[in-house]
C-alpha atoms as a PDB file:
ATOM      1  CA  UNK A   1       0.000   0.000   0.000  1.00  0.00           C
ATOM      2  CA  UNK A   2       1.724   3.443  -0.954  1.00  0.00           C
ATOM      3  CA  UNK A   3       2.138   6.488   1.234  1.00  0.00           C
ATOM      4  CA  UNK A   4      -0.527   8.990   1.086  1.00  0.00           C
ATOM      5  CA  UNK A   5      -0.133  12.881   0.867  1.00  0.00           C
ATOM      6  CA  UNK A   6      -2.625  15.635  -0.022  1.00  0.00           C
ATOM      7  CA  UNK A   7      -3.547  17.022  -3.932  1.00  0.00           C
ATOM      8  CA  UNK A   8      -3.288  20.371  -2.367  1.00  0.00           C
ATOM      9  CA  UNK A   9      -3.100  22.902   1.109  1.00  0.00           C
ATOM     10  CA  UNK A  10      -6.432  23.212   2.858  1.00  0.00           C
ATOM     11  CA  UNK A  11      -7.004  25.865   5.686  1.00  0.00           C
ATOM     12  CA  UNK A  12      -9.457  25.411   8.943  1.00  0.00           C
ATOM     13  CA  UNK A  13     -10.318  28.339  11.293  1.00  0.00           C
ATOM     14  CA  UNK A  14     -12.213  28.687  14.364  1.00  0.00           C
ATOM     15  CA  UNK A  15     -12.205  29.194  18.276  1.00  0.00           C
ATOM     16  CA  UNK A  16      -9.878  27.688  20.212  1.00  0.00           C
ATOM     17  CA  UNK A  17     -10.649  25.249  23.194  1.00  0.00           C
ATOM     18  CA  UNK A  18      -8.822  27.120  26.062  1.00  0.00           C
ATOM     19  CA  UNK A  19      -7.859  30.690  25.082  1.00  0.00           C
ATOM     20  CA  UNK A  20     -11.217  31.010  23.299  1.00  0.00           C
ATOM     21  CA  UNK A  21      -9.663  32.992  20.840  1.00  0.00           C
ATOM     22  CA  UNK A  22      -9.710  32.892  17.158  1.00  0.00           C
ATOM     23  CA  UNK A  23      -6.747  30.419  15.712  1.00  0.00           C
ATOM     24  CA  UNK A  24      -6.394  28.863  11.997  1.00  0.00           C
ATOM     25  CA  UNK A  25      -4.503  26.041  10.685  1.00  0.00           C
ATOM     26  CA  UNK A  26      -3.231  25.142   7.068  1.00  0.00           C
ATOM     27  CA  UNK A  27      -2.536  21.129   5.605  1.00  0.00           C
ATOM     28  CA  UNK A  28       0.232  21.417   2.889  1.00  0.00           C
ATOM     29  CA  UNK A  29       1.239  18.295   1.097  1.00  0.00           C
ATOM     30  CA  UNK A  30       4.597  17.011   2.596  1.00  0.00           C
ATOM     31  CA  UNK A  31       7.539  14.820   0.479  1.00  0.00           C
ATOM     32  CA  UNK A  32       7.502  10.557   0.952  1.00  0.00           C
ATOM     33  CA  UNK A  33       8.773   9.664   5.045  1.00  0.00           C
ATOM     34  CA  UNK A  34       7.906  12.810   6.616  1.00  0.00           C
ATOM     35  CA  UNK A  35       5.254  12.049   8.193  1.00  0.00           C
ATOM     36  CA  UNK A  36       2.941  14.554  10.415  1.00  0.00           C
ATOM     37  CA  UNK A  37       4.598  17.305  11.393  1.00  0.00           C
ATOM     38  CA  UNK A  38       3.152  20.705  12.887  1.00  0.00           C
ATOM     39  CA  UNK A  39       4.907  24.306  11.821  1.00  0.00           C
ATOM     40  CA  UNK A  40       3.968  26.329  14.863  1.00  0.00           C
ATOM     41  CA  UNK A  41       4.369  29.809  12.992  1.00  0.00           C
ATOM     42  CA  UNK A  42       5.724  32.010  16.546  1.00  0.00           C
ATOM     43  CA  UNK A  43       7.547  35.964  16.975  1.00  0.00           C
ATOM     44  CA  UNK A  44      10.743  33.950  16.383  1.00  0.00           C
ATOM     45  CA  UNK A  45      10.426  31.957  13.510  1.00  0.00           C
ATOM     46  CA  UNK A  46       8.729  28.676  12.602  1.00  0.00           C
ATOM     47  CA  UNK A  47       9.181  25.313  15.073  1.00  0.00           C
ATOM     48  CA  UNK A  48       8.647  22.081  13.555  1.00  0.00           C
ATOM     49  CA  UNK A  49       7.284  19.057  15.783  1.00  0.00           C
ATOM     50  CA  UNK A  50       7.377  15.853  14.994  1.00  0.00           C
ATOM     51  CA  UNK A  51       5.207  13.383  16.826  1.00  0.00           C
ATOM     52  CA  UNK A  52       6.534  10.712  18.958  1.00  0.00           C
ATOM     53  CA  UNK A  53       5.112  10.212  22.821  1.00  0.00           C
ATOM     54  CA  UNK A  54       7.858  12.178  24.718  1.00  0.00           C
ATOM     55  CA  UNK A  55       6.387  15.454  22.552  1.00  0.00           C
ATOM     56  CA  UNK A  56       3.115  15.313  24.654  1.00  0.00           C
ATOM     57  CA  UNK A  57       3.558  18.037  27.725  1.00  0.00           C
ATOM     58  CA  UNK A  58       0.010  18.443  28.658  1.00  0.00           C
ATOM     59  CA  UNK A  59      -2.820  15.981  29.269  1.00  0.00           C
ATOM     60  CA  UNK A  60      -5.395  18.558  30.656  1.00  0.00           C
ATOM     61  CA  UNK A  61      -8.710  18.379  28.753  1.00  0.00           C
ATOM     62  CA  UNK A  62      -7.035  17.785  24.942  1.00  0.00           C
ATOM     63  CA  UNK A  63      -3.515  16.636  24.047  1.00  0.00           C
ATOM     64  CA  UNK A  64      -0.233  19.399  23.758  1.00  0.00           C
ATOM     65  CA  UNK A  65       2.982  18.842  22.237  1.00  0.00           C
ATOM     66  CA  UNK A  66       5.788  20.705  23.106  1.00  0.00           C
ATOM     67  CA  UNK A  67       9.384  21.455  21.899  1.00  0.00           C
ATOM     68  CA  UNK A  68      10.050  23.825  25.028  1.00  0.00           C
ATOM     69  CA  UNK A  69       9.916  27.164  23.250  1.00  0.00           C
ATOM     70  CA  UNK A  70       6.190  26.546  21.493  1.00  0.00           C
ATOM     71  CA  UNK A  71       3.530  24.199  21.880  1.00  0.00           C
ATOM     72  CA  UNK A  72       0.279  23.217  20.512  1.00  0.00           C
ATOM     73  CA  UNK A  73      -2.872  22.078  21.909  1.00  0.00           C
ATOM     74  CA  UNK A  74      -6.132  20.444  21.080  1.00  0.00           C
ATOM     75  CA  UNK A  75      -4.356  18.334  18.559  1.00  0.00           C
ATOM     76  CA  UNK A  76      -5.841  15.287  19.047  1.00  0.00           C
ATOM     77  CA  UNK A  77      -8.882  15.224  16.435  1.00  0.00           C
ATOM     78  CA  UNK A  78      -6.249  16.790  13.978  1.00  0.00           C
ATOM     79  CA  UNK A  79      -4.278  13.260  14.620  1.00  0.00           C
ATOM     80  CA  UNK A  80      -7.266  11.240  14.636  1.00  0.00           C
ATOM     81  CA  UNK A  81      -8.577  11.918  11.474  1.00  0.00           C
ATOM     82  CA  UNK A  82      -5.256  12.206   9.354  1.00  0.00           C
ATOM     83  CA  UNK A  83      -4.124   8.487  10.876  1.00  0.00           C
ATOM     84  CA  UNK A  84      -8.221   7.286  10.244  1.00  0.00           C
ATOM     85  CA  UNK A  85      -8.310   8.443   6.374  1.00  0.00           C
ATOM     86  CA  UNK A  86      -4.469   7.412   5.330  1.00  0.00           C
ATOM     87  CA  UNK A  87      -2.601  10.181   5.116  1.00  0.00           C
ATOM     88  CA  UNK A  88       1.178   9.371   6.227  1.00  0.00           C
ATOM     89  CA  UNK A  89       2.902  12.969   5.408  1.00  0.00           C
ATOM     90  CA  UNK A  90       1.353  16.687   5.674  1.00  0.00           C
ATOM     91  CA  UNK A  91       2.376  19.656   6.999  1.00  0.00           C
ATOM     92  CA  UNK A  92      -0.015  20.728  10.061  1.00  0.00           C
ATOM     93  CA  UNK A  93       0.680  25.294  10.117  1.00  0.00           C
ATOM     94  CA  UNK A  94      -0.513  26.510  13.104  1.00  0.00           C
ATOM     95  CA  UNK A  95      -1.033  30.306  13.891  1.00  0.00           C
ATOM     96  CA  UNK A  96      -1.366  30.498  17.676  1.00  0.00           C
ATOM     97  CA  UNK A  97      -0.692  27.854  20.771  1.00  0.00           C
ATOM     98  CA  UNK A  98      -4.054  25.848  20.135  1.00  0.00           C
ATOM     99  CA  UNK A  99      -5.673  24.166  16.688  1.00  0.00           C
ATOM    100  CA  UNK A 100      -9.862  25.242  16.233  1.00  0.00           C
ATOM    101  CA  UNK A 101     -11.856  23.087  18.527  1.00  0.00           C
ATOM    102  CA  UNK A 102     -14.619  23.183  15.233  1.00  0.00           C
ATOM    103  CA  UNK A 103     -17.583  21.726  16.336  1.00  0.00           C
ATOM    104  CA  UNK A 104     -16.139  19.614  18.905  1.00  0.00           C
ATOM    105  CA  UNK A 105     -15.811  16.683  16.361  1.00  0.00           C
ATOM    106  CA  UNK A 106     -13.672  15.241  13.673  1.00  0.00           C
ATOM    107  CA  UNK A 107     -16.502  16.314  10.626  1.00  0.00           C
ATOM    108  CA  UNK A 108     -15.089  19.619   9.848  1.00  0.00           C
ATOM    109  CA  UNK A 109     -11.308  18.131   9.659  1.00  0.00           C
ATOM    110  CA  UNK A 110     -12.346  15.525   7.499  1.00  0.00           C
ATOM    111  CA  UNK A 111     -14.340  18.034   4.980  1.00  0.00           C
ATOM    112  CA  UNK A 112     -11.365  20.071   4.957  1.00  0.00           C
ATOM    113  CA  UNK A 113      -9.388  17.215   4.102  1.00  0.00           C
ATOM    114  CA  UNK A 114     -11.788  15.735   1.627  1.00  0.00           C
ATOM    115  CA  UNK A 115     -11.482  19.078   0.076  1.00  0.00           C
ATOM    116  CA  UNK A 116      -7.588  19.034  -0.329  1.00  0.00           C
ATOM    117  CA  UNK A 117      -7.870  15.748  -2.302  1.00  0.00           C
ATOM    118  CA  UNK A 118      -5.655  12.618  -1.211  1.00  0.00           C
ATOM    119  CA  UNK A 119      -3.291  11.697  -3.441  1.00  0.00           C
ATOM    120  CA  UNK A 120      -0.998   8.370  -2.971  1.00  0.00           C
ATOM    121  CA  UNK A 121       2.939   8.725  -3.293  1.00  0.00           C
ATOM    122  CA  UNK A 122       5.486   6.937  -4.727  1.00  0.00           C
ATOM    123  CA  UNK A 123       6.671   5.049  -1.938  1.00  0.00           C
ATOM    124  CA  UNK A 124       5.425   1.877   0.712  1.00  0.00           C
ATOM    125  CA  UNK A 125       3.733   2.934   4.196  1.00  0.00           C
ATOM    126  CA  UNK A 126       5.751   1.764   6.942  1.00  0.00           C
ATOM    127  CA  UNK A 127       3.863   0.948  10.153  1.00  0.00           C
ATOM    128  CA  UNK A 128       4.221   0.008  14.143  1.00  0.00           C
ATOM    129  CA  UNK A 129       3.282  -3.697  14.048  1.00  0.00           C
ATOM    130  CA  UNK A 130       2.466  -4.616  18.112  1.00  0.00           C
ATOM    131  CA  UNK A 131       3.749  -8.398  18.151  1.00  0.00           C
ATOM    132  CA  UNK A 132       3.271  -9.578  21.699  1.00  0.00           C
ATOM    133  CA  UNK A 133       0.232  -8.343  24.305  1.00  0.00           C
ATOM    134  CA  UNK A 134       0.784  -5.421  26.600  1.00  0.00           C
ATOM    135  CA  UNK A 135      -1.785  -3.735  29.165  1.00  0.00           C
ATOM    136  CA  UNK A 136      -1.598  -0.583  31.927  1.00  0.00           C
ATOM    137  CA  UNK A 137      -3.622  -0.273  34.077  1.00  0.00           C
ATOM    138  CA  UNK A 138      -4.127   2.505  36.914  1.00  0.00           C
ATOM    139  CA  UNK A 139      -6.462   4.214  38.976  1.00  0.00           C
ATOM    140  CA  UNK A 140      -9.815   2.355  37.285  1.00  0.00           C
ATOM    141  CA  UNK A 141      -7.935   3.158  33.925  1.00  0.00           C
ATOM    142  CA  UNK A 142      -6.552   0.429  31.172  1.00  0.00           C
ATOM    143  CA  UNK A 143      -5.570  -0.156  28.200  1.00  0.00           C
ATOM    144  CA  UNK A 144      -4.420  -3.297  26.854  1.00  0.00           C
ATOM    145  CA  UNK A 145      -3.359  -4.634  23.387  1.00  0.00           C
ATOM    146  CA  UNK A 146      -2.626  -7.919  21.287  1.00  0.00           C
ATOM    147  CA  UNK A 147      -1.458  -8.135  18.287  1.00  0.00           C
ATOM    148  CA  UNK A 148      -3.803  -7.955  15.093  1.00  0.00           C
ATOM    149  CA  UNK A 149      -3.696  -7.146  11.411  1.00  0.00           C
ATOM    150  CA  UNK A 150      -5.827  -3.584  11.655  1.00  0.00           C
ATOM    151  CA  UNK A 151      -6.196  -1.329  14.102  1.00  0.00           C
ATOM    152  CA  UNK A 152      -9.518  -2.289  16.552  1.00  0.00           C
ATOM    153  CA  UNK A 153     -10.923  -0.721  19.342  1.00  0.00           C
ATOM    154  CA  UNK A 154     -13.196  -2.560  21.994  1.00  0.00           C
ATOM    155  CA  UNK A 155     -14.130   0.927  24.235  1.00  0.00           C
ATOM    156  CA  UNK A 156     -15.703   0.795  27.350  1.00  0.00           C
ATOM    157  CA  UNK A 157     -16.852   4.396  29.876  1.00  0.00           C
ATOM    158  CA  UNK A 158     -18.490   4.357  32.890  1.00  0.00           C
ATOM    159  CA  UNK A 159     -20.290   7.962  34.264  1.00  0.00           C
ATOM    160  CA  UNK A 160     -22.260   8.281  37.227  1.00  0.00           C
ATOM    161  CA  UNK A 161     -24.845  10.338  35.298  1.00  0.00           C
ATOM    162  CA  UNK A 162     -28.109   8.751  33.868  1.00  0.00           C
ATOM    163  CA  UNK A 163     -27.533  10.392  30.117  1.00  0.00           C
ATOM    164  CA  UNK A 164     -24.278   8.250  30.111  1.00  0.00           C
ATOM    165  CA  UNK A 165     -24.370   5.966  32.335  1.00  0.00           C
ATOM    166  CA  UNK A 166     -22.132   2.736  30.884  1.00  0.00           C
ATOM    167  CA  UNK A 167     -21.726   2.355  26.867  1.00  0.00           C
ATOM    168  CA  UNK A 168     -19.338   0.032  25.153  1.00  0.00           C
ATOM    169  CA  UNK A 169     -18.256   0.455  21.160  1.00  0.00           C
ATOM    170  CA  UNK A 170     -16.588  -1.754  19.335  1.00  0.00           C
ATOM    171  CA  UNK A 171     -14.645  -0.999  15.896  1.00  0.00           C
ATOM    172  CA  UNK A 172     -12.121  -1.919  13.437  1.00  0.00           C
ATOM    173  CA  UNK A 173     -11.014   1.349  12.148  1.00  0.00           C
ATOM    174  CA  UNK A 174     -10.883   2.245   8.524  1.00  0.00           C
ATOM    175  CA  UNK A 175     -11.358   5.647   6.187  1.00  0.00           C
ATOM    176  CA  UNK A 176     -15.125   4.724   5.887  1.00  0.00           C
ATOM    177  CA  UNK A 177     -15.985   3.604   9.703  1.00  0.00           C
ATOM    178  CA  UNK A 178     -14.244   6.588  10.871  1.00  0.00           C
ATOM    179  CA  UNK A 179     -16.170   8.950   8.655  1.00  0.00           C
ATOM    180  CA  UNK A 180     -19.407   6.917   9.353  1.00  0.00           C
ATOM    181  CA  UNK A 181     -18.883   5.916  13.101  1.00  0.00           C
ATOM    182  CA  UNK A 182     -16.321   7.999  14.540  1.00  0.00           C
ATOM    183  CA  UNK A 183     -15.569  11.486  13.057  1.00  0.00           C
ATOM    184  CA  UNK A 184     -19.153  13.084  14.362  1.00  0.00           C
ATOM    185  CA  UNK A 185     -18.980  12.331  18.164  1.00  0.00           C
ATOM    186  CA  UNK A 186     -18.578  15.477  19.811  1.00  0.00           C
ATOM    187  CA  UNK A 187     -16.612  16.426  23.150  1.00  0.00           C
ATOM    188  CA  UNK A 188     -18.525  16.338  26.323  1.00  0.00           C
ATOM    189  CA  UNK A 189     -18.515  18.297  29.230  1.00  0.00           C
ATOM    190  CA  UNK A 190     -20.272  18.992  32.384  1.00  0.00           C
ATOM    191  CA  UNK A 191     -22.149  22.202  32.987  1.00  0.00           C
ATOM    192  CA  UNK A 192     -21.340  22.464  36.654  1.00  0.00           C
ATOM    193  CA  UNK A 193     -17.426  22.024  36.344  1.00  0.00           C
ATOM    194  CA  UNK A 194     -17.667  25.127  33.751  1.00  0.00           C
ATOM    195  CA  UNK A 195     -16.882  28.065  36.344  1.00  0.00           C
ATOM    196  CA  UNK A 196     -14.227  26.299  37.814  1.00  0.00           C
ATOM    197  CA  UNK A 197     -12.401  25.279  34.487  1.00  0.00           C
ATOM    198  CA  UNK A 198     -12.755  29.296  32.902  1.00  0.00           C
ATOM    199  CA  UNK A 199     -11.720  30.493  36.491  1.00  0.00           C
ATOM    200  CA  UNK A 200      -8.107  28.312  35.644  1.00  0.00           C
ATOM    201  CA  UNK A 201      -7.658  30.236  32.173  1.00  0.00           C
ATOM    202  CA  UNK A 202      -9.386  26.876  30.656  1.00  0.00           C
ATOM    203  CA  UNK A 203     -12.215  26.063  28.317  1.00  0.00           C
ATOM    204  CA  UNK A 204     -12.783  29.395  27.348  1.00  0.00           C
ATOM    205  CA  UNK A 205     -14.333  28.538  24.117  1.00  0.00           C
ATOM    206  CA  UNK A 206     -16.325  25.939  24.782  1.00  0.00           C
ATOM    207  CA  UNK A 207     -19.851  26.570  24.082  1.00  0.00           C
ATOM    208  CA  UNK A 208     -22.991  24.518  22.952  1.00  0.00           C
ATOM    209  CA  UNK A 209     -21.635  25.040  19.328  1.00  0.00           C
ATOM    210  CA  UNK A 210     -18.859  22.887  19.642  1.00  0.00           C
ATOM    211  CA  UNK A 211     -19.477  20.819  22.992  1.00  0.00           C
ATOM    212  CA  UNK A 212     -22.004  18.375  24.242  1.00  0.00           C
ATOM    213  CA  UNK A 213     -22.683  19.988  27.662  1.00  0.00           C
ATOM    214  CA  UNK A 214     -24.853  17.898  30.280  1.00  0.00           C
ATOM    215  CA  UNK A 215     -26.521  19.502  33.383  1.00  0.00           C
ATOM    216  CA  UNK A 216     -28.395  17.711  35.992  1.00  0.00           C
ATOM    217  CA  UNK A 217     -31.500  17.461  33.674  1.00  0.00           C
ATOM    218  CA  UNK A 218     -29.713  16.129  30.345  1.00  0.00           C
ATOM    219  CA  UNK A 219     -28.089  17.484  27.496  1.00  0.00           C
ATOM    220  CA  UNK A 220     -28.626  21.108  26.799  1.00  0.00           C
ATOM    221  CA  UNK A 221     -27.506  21.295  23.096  1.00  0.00           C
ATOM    222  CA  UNK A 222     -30.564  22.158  20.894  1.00  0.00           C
ATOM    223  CA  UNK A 223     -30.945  18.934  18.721  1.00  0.00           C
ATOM    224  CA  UNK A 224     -29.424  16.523  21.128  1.00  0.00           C
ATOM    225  CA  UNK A 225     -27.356  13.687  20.181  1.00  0.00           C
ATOM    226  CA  UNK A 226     -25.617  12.467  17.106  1.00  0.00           C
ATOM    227  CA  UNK A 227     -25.493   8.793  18.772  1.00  0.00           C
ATOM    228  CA  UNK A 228     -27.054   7.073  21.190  1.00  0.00           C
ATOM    229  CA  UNK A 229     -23.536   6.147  22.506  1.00  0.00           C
ATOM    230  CA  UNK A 230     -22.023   9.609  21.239  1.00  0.00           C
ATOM    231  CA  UNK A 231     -20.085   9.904  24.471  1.00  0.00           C
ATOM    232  CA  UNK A 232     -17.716   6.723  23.674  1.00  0.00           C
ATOM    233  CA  UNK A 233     -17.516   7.087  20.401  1.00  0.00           C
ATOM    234  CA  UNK A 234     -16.000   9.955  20.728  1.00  0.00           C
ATOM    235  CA  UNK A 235     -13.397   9.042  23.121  1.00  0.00           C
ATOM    236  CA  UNK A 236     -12.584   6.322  20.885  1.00  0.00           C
ATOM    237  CA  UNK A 237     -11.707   9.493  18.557  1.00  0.00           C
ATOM    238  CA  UNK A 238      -9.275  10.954  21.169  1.00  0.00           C
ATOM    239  CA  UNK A 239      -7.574   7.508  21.559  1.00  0.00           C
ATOM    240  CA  UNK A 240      -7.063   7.181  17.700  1.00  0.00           C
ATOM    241  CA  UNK A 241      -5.222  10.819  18.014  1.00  0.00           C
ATOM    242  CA  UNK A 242      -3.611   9.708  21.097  1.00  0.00           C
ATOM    243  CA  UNK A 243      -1.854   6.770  19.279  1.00  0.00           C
ATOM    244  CA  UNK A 244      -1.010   8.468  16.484  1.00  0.00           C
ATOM    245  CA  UNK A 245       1.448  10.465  19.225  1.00  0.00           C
ATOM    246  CA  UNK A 246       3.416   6.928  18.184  1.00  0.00           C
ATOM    247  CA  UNK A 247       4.761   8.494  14.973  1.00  0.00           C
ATOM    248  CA  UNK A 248       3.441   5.887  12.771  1.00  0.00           C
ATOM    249  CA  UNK A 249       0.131   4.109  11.883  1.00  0.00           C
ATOM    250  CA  UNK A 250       0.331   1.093  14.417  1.00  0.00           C
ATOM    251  CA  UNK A 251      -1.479  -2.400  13.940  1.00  0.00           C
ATOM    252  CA  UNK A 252      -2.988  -3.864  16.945  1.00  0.00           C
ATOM    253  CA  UNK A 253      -6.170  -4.765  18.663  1.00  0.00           C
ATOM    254  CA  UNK A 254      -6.901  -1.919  22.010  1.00  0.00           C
ATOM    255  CA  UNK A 255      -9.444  -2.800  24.826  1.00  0.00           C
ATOM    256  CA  UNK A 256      -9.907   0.405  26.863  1.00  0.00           C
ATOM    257  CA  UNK A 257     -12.225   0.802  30.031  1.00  0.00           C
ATOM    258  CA  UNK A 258     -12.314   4.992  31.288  1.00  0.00           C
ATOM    259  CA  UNK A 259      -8.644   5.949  30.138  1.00  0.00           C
ATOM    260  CA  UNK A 260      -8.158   9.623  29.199  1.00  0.00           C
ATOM    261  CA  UNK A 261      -5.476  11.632  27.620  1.00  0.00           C
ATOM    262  CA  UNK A 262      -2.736  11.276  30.521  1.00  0.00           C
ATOM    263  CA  UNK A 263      -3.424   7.495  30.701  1.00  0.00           C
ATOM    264  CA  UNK A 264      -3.385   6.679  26.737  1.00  0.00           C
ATOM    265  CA  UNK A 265       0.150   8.506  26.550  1.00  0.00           C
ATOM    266  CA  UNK A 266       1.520   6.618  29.737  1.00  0.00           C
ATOM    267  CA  UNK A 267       0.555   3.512  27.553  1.00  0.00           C
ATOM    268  CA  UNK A 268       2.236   4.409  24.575  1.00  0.00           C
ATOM    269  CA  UNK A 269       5.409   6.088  26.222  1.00  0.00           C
ATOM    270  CA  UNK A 270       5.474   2.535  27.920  1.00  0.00           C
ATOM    271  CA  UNK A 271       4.778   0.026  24.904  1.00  0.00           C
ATOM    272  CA  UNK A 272       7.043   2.159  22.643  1.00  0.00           C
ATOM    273  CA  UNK A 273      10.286   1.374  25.417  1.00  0.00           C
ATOM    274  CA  UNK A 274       8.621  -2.546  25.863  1.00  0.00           C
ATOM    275  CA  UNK A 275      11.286  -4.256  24.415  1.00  0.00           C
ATOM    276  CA  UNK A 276      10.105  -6.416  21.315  1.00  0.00           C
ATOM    277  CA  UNK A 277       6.284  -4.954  22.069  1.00  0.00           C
ATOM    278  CA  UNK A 278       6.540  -3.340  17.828  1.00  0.00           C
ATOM    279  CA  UNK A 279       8.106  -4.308  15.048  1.00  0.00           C
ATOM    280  CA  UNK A 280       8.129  -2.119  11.908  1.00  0.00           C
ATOM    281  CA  UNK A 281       6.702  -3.377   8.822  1.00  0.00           C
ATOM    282  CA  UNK A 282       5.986  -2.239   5.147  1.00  0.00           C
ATOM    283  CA  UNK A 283       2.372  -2.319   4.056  1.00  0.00           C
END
């Protein structure tokens, strides 16, 4: 199977999780074996970062890679949805500290993207094969994996609230289950931690535009739901971002039960050092 690139550059704008200010970001095609890198565009020049699990600095709320001079945040639909659809290289520009939250989902990026075209290159993928079974688990939190030819998710959360309650989702992941399954689960939230999180410089652009907010009586957005199970479907969108912190697509099979973002990079700083846990391999 060749690499994949895009036909052309694509730009996203919008409000930006924490600083709830206005940030954009630009896709440019990128050469065979680079592989996702952001350009955060700062007063001193332009910073490349590359993704591997040491680059992750901040687990509060979304995913942030840092270099130590610049980071950026909210990455992790951005990741999601480029490792979901295919595409191995691209250039990820970033104007400001934080990517557009969107709508809370993956269905803007993957519009965008659509829009761009992808094109394939002239060159094999090379991927993170997981060849022997590896679990962490910690403070009601694990992950554990086996090998397997794909990349599957069995997902399980557990809230104390009756709107989510327990829900379970299963899924091999693919360009057309992601779009179909995946890529429309918003973010959630909680009304009542609100203050508190704005009062810490945090979640200032959250809204019901581009969060699924639940107060003691339900879910306040006007229209409700996308899914049912909306809620774990879209963390199974954060985990797909959060392995794609690995550098490469990665084969294996993932049961999760209530990780988060601090919990899925302890896993993957710890498989990637697990001595014969991955094995590269051309596809």
């Amino acid at each position: 199977m060749p690499q994949k690139t895009l036909a052309g550059p694509v730009v996203c704008t919008g409000i930006s999780l924490h600083a709830g200010t206005r940030v954009s970001m630009e896709f440019k095609p990128a050469p065979v074996d680079t592989g996702i890198v952001f350009h955060v565009h700062a007063e001193d020049g332009v910073h490349l970062l590359a993704l591997r699990p040491e680059a992750v600095s901040t687990t509060e709320l979304a995913t942030t890679i840092s270099n130590g001079k610049v980071s950026v945040s909210t990455i992790e639909h951005v990741l999601a949805s480029l490792r979901a659809l295919d595409i191995d290289n691209v250039e990820i520009h970033v104007v400001g500290c934080e990517v557009p939250l969107l709508d809370g989902s993956a269905r803007l990026i993957v519009e965008a993207l659509d829009r761009a075209g992808i094109v394939e290159q002239d060159s094999s993928r090379r991927l993170m094969r997981v060849t022997k079974a590896f679990a962490l688990e910690k403070d009601g939190k694990s992950i554990a994996v086996e090998p397997y030819d794909g990349f599957r998710v069995d997902y399980t959360i557990r809230f104390p609230h009756p709107v989510i309650g327990e829900q379970r989702f299963v899924l091999d992941i693919s360009p057309e289950t992601f779009r179909e399954q995946i890529a429309d689960a918003r973010t959630f939230g909680f009304f009542r931690e609100a203050e508190y999180l704005r009062s810490r410089g945090l979640a200032r652009g959250c809204s019901l535009d581009n969060v699924i907010v639940i107060d003691d009586k339900g879910v306040m957005n006007e229209g409700g739901l996308r899914f049912p199970d909306e809620f774990v479907r879209h963390k199974i969108l954060d985990f797909i971002g959060d392995m794609a912190m690995l550098g490469r697509p990665m084969l294996g099979s993932f049961t999760v039960a209530c990780s988060g973002h601090a919990h899925n990079n302890a896993f993957l700083r710890q498989l990637a050092q697990m001595d014969g846990a991955l094995e590269t391999a051309d596809l």
